[in-house]
C-alpha atoms as a PDB file:
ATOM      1  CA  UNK A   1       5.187   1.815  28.896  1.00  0.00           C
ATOM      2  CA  UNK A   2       8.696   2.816  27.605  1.00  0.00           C
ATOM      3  CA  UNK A   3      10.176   1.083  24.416  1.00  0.00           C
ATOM      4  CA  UNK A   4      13.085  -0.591  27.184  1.00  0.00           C
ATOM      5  CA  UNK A   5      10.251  -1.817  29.116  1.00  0.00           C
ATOM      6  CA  UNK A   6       8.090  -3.333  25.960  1.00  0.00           C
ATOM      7  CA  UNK A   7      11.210  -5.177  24.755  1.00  0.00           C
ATOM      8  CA  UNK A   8      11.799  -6.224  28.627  1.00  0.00           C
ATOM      9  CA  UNK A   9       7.710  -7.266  28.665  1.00  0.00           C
ATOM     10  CA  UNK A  10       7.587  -9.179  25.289  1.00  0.00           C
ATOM     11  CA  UNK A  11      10.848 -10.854  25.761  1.00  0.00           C
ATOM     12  CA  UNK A  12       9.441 -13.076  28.379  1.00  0.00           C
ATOM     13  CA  UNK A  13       7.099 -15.034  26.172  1.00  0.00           C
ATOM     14  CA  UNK A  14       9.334 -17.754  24.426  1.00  0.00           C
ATOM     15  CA  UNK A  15       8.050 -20.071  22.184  1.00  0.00           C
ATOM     16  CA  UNK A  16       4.414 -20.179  20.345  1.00  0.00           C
ATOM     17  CA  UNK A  17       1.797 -17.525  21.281  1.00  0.00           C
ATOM     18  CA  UNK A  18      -1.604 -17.196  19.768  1.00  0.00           C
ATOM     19  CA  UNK A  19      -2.744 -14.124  17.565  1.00  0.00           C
ATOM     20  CA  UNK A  20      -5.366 -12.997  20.418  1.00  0.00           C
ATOM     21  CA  UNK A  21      -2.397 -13.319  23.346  1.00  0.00           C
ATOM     22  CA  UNK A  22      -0.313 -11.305  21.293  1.00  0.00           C
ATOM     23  CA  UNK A  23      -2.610  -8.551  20.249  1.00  0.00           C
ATOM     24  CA  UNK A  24      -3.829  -8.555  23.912  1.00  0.00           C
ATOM     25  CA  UNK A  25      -0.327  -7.767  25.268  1.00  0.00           C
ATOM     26  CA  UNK A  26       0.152  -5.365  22.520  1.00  0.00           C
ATOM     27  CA  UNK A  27      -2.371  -3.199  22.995  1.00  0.00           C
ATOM     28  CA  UNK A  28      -1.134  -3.168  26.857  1.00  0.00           C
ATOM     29  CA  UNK A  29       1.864  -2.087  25.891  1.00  0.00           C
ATOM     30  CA  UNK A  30       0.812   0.992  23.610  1.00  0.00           C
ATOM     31  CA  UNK A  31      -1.768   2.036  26.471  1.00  0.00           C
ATOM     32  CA  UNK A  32      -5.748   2.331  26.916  1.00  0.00           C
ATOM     33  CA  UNK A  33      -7.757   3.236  24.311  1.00  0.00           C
ATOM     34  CA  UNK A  34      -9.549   2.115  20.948  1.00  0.00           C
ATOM     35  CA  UNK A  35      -6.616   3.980  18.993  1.00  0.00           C
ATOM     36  CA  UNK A  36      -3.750   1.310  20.922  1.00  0.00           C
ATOM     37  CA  UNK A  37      -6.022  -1.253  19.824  1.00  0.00           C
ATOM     38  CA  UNK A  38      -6.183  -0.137  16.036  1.00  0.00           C
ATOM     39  CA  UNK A  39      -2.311   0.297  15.817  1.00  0.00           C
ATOM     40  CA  UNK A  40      -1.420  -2.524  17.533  1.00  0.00           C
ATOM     41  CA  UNK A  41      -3.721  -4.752  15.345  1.00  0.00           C
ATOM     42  CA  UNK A  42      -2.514  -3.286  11.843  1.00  0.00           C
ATOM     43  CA  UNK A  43       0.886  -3.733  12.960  1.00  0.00           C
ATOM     44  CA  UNK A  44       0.463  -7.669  13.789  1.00  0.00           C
ATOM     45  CA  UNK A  45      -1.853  -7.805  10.730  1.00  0.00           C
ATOM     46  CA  UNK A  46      -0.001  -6.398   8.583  1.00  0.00           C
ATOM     47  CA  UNK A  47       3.033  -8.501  10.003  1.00  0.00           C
ATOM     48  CA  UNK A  48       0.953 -11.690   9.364  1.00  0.00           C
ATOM     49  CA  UNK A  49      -0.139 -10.869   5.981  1.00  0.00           C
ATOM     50  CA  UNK A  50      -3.732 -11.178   7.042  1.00  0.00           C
ATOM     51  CA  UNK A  51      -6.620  -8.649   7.216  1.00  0.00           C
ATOM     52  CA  UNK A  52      -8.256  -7.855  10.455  1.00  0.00           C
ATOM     53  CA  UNK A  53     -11.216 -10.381  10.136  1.00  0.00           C
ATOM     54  CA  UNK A  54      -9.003 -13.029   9.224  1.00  0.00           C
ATOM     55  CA  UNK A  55      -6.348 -12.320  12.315  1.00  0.00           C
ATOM     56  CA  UNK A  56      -9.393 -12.349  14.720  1.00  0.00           C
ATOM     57  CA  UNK A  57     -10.964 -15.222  12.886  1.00  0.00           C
ATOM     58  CA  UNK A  58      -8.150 -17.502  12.641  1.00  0.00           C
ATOM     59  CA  UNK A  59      -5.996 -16.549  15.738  1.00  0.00           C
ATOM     60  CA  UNK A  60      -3.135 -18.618  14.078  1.00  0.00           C
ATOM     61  CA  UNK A  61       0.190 -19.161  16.338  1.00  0.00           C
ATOM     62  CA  UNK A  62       3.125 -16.776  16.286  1.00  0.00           C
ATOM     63  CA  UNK A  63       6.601 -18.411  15.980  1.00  0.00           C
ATOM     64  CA  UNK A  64       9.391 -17.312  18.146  1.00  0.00           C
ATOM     65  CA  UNK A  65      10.646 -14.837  15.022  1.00  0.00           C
ATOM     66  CA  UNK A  66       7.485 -13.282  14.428  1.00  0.00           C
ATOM     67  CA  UNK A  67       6.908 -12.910  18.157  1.00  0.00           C
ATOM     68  CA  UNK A  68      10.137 -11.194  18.337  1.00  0.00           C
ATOM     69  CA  UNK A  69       9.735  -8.896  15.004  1.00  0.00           C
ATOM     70  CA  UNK A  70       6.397  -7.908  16.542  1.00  0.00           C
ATOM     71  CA  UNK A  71       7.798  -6.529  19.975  1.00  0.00           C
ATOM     72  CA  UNK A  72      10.522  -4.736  17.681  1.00  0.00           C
ATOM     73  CA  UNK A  73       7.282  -3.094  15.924  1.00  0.00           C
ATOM     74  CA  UNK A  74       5.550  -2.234  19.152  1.00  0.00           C
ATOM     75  CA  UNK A  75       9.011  -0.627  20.733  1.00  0.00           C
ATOM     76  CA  UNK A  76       9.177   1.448  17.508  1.00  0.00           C
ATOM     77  CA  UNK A  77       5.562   2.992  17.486  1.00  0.00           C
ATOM     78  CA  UNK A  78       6.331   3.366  21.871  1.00  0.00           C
ATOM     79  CA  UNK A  79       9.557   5.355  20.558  1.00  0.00           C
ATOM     80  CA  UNK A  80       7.111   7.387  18.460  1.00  0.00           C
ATOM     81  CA  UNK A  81       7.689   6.235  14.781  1.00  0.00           C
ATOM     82  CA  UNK A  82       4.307   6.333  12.246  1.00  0.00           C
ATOM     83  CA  UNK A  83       2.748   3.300  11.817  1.00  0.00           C
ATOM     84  CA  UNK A  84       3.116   3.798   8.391  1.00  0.00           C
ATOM     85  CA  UNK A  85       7.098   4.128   8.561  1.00  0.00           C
ATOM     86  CA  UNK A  86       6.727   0.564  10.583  1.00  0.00           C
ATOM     87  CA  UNK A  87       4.783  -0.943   8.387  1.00  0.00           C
ATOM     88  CA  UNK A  88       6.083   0.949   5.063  1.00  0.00           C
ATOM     89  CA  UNK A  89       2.608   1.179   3.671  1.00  0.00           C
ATOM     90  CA  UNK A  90      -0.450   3.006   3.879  1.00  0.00           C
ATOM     91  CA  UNK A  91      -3.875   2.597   1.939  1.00  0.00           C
ATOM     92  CA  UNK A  92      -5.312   5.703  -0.081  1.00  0.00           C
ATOM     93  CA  UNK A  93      -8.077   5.473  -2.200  1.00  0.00           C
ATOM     94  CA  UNK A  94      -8.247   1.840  -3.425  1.00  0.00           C
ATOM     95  CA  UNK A  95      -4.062   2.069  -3.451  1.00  0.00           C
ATOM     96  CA  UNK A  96      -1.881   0.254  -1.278  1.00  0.00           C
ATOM     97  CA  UNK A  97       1.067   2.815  -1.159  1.00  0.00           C
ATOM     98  CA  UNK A  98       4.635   2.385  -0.138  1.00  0.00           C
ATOM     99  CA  UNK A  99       5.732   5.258   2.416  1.00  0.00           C
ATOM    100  CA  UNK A 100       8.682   5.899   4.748  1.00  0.00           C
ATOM    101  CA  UNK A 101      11.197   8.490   6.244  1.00  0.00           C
ATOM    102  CA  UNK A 102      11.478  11.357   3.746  1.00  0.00           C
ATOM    103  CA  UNK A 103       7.598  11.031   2.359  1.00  0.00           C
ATOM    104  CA  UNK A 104       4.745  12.809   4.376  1.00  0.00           C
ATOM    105  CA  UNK A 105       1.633  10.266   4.924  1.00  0.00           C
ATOM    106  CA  UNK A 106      -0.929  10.826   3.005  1.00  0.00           C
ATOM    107  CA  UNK A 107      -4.103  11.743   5.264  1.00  0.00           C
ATOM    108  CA  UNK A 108      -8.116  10.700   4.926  1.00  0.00           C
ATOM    109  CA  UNK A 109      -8.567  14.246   4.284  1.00  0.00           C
ATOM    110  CA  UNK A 110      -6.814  14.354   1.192  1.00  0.00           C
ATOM    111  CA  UNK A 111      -8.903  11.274   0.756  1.00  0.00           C
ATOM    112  CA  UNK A 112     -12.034  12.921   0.636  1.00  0.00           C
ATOM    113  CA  UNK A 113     -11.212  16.232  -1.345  1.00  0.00           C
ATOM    114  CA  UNK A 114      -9.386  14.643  -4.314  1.00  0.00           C
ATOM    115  CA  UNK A 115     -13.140  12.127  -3.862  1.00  0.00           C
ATOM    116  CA  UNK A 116     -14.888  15.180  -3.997  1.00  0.00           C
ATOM    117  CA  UNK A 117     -13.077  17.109  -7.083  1.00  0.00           C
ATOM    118  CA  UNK A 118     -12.970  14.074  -8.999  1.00  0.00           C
ATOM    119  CA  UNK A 119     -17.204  14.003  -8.411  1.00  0.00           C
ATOM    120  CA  UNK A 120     -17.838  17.791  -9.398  1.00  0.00           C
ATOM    121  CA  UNK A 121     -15.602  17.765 -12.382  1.00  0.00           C
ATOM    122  CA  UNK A 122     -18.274  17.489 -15.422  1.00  0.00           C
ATOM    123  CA  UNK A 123     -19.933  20.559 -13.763  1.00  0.00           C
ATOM    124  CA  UNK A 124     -16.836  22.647 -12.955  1.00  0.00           C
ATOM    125  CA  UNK A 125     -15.620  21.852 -16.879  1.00  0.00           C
ATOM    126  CA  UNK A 126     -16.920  21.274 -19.968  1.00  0.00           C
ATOM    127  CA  UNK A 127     -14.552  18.756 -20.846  1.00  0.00           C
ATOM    128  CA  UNK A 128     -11.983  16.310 -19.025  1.00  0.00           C
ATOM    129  CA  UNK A 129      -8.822  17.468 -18.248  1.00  0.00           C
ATOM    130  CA  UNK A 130      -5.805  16.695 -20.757  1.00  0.00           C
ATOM    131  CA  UNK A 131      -2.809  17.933 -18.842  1.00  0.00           C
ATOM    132  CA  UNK A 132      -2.151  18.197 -15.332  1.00  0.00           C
ATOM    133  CA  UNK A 133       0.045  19.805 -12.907  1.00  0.00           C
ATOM    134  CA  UNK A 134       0.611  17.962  -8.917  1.00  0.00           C
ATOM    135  CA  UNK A 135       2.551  19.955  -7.059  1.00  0.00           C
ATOM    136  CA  UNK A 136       4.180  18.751  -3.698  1.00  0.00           C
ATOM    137  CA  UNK A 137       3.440  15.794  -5.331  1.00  0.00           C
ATOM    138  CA  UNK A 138       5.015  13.730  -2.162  1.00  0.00           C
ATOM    139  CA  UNK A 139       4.292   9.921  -2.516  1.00  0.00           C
ATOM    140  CA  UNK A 140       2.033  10.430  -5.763  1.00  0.00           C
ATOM    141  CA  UNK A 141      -0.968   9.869  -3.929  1.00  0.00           C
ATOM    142  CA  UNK A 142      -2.960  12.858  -5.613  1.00  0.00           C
ATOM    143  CA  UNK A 143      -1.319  12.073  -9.324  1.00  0.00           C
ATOM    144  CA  UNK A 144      -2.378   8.291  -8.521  1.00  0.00           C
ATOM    145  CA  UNK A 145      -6.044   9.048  -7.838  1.00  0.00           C
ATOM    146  CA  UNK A 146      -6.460  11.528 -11.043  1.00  0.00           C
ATOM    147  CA  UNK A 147      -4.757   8.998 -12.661  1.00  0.00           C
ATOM    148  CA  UNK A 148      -7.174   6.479 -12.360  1.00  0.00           C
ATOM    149  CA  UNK A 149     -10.156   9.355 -12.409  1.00  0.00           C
ATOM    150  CA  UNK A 150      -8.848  10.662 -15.765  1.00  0.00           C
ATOM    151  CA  UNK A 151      -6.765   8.051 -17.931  1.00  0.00           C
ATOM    152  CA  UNK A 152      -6.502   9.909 -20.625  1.00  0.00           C
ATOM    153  CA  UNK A 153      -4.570  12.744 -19.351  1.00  0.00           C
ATOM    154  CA  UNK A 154      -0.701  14.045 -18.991  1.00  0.00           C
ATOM    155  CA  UNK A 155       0.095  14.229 -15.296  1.00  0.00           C
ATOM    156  CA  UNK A 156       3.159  16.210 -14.213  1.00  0.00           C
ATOM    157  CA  UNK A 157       4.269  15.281 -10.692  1.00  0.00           C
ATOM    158  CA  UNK A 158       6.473  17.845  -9.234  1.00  0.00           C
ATOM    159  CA  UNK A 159       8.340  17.670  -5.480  1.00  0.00           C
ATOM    160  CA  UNK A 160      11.528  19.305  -4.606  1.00  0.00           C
ATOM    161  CA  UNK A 161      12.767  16.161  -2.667  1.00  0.00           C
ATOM    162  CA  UNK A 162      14.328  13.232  -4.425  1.00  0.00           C
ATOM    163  CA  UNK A 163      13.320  11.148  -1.608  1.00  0.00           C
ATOM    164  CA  UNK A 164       9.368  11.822  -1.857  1.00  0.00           C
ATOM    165  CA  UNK A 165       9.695  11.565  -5.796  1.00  0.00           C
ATOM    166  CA  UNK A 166      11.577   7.991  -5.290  1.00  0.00           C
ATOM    167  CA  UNK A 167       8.490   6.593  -3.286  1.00  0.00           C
ATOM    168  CA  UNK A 168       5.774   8.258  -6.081  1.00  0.00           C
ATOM    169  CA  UNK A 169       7.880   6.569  -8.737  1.00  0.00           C
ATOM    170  CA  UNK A 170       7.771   3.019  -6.531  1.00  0.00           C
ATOM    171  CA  UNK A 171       4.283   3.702  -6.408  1.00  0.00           C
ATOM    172  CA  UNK A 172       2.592   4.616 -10.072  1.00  0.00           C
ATOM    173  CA  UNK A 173       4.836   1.774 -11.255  1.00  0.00           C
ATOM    174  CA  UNK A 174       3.100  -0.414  -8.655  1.00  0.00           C
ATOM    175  CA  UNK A 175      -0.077   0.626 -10.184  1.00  0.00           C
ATOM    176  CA  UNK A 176       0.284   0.383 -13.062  1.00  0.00           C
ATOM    177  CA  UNK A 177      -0.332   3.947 -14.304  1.00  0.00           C
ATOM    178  CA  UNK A 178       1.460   4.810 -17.869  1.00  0.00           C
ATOM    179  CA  UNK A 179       0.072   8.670 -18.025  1.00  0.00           C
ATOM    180  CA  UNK A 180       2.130  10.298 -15.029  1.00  0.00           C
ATOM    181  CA  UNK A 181       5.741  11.599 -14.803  1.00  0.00           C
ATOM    182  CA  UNK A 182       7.822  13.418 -12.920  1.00  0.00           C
ATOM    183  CA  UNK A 183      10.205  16.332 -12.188  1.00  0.00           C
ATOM    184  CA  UNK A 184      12.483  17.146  -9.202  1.00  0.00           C
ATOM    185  CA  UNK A 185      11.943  21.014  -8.731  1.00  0.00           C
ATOM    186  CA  UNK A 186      11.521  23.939  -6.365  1.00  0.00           C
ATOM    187  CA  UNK A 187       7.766  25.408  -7.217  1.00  0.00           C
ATOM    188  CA  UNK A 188       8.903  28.532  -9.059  1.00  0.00           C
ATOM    189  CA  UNK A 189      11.170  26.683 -11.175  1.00  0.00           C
ATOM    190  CA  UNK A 190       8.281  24.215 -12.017  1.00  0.00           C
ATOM    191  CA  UNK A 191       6.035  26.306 -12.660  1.00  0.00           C
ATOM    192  CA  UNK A 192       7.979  28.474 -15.487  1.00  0.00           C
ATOM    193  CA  UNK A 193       6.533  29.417 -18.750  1.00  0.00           C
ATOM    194  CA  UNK A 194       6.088  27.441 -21.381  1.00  0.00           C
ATOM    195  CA  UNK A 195       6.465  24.287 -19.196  1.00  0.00           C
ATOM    196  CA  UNK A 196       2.644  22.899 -19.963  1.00  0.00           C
ATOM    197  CA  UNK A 197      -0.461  24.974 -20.024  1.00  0.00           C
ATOM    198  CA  UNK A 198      -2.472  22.737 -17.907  1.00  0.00           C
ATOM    199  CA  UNK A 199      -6.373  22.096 -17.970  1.00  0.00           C
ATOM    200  CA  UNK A 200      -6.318  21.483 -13.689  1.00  0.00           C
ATOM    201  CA  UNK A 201      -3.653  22.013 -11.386  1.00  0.00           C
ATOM    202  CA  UNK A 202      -3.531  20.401  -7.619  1.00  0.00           C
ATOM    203  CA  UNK A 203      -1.410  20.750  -4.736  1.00  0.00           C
ATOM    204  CA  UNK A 204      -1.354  19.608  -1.137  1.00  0.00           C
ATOM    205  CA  UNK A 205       1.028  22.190  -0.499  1.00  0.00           C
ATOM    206  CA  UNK A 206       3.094  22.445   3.174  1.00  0.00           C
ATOM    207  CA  UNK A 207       0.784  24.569   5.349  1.00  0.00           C
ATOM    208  CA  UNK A 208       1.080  24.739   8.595  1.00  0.00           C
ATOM    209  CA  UNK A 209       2.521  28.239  10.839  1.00  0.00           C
ATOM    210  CA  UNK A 210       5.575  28.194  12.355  1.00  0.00           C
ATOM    211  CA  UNK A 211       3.809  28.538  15.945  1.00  0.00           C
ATOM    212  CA  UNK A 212       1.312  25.810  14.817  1.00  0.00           C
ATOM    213  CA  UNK A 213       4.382  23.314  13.982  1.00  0.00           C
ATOM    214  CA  UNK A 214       5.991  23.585  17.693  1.00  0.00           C
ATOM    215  CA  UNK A 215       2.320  22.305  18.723  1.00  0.00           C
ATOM    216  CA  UNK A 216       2.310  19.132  16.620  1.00  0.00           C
ATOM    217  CA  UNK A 217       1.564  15.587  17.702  1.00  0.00           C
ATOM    218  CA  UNK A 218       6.162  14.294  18.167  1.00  0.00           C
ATOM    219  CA  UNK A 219       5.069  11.174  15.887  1.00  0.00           C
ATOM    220  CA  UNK A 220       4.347  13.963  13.212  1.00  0.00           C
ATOM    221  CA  UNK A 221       6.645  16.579  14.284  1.00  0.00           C
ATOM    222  CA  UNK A 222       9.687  14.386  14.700  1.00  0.00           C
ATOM    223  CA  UNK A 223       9.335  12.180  11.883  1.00  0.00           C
ATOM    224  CA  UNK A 224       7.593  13.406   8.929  1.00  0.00           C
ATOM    225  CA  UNK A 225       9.874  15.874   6.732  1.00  0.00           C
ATOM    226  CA  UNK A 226       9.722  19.063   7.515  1.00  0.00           C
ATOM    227  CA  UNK A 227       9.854  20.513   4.304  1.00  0.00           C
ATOM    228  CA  UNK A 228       6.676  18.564   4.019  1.00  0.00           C
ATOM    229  CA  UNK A 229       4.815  20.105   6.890  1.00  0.00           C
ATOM    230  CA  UNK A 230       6.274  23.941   7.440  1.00  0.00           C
ATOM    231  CA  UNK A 231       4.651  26.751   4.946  1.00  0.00           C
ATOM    232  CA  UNK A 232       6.267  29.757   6.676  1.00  0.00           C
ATOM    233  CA  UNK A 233       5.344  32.063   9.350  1.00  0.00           C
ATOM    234  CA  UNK A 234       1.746  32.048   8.388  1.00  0.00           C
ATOM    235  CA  UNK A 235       1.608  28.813   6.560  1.00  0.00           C
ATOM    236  CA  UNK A 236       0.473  30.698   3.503  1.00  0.00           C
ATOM    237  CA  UNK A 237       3.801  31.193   1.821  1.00  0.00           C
ATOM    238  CA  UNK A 238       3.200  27.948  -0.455  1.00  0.00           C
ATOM    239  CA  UNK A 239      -0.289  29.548  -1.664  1.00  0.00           C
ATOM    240  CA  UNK A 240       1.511  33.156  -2.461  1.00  0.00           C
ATOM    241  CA  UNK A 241       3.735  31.384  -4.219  1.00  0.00           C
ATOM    242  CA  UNK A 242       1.466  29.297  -6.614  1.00  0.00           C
ATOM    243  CA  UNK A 243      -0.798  32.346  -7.201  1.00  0.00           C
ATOM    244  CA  UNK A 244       2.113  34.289  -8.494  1.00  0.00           C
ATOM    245  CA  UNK A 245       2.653  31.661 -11.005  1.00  0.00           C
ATOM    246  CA  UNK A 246      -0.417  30.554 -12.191  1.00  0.00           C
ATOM    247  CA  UNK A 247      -0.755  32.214 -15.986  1.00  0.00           C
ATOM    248  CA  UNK A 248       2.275  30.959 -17.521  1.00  0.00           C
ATOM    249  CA  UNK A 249       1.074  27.215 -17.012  1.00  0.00           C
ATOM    250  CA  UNK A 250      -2.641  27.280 -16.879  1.00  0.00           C
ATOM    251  CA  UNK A 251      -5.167  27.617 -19.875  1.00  0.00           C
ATOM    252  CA  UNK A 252      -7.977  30.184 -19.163  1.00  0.00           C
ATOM    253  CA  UNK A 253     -10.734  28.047 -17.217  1.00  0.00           C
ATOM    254  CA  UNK A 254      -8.168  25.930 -15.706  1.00  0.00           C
ATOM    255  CA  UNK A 255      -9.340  24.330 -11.984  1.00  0.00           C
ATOM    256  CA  UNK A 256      -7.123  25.316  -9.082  1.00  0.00           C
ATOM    257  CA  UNK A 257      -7.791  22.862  -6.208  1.00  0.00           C
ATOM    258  CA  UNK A 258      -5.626  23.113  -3.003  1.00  0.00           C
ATOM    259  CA  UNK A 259      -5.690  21.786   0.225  1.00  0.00           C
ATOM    260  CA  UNK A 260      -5.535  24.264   3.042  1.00  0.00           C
ATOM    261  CA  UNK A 261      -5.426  23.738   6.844  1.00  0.00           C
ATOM    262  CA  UNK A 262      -7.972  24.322   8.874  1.00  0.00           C
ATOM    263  CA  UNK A 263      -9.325  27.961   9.206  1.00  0.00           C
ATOM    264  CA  UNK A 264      -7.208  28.744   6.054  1.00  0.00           C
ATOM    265  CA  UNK A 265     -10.131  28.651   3.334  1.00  0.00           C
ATOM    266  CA  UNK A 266     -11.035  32.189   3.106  1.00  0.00           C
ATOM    267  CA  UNK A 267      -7.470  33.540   3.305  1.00  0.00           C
ATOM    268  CA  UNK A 268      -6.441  31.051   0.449  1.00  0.00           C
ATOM    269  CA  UNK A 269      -9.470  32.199  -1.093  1.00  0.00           C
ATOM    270  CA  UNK A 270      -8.796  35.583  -1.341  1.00  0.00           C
ATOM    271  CA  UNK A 271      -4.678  34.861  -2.592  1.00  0.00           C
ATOM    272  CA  UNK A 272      -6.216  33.081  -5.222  1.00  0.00           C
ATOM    273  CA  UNK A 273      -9.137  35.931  -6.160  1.00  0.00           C
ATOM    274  CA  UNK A 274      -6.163  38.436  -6.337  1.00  0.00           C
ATOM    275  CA  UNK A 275      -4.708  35.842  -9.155  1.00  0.00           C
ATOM    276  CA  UNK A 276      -7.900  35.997 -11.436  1.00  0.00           C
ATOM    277  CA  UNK A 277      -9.491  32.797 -10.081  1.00  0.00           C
ATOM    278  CA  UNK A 278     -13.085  32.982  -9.533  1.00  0.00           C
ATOM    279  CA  UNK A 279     -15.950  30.925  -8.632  1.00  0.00           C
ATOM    280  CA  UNK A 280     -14.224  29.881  -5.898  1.00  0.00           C
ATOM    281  CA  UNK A 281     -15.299  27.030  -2.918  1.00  0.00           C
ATOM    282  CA  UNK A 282     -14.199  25.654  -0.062  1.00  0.00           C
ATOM    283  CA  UNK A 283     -14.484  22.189   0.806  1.00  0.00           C
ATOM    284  CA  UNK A 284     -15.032  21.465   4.246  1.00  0.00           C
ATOM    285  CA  UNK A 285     -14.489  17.539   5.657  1.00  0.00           C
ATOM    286  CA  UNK A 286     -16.492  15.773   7.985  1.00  0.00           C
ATOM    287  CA  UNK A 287     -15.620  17.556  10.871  1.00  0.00           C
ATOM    288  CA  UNK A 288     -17.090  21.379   8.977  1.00  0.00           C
ATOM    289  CA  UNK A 289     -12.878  22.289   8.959  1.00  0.00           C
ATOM    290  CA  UNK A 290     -11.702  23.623   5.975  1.00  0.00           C
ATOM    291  CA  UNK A 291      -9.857  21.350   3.648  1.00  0.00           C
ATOM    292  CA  UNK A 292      -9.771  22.586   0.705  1.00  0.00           C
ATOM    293  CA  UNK A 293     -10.193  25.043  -1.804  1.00  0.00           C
ATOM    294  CA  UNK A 294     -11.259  25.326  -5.745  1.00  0.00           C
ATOM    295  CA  UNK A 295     -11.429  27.721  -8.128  1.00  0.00           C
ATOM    296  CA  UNK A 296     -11.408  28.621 -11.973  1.00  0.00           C
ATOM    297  CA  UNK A 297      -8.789  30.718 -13.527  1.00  0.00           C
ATOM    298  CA  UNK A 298     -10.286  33.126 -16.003  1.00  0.00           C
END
């Protein structure tokens, strides 16, 4: 169904509507599939201020407004916009985090990497980290998370766009967090001596090819920045780039963690091995695909 005919399809049901009518004729609307069903419920949950189990549960009655700001929603997503522009949230970690146009999404992936360096620190360093660099810091997501993990520490947040940094700012000061801040830089600039030798340095740097990019899903490709998303010809141009820089800002025995697209691990790898980091891993998610890599400087 085409955003005109969703519009066309909602506008006929005037008045009250239940919860369960509504999500039915949503789901319809965004096509077959468990994946319509998910979108279309967080968009009328999250629209309701309710939780799944409560929507379900409750299957209160939609006024004429919220019946109407609904089909706007659904005509949106059917145009191709994120649910996560619609809704201007996404959850990472245990963070609710504000996201829109300008800011990539932040993905399960990272998720689970940042989950998994956070678990292996004591035995990848004798000590916890008291300065930290994020680079491509996008909507703080990673800073947030090490944050929490290490409370203690100085965490530099670095992007080159003023419009990710504004939604990283909206979101440590939503959470609370007193030991991050924040610079609006290119990564060479950023990464210039005598800026902070750091203990760990992380980056969810832009990595996919320039073939790769042409091949992306529209709602990604279309709507997520660029900048964001594009890491050259090869997609490796971010990682070159980091390991030329790494000694002027890292202490020896300083953790390098990255994320890297899939396939990518051994080729980061071996930028990084060229840089004097060594004991190097790569972290694979739950599908086996590389997602990222880490490493000690020495």
């Amino acid at each position: 169904m085409s955003a005109t005919s969703c519009r066309k399809d909602m506008r006929e049901a005037i008045g009250e509507i239940r919860a369960s009518e509504a999500l039915s004729r949503g789901q319809r609307s965004l096509g077959k599939g468990p994946e319509s069903f998910r979108e279309a419920e967080l968009l009328l949950s999250d629209l309701m201020g309710v939780d799944r189990v409560s929507l379900h549960r409750d299957d209160a009655r939609l006024d004429e407004a919220t019946w109407a700001e609904y089909a706007s929603r659904l005509a949106r997503r059917l145009a191709g916009e994120p649910v996560q522009y619609i809704t201007g949230s996404v959850d990472f970690l245990s963070f609710r985090l504000s996201v829109g146009p300008g800011v990539l999404v932040p993905r399960p992936e990272t998720e689970l990497w940042l989950a998994e360096l956070i678990d292996r620190w004591p035995s990848v360093s004798g000590r916890r980290p008291e300065r930290v660099v994020d680079l491509c810091a996008g909507s703080g997501c990673i800073a947030l998370g090490l944050s929490r993990a290490f409370p203690r520490a100085q965490i530099l947040a670095m992007d080159r766009s003023e419009a990710a940094l504004a939604y990283a700012r909206r979101n440590v000061c939503q959470a609370g967090a007193r030991n991050v801040s924040f610079l609006c830089s290119d990564l060479v600039s950023a990464l210039r001596p005598g800026r902070m030798l750091a203990d760990l340095l992380v980056c969810n740097p832009p990595y996919i090819s320039r073939s790769d990019y042409g091949e992306l899903s529209p709602t990604v490709r279309d709507w997520e920045p660029e900048e964001a998303l594009l890491g050259g010809e090869d997609g490796l141009q971010y990682y070159r780039e980091i390991a030329r820089n790494l000694r002027p800002v890292l202490r020896v025995g300083a953790v390098v963690a990255l994320e890297v697209g899939s396939g990518q691990g051994r080729a980061v790898s071996e930028i990084l091995e060229k840089a004097g980091v060594t004991g190097m891993s790569v972290f694979r998610d739950l599908g086996g695909h590389d997602r990222a890599v880490f490493g000690v400087l020495t």
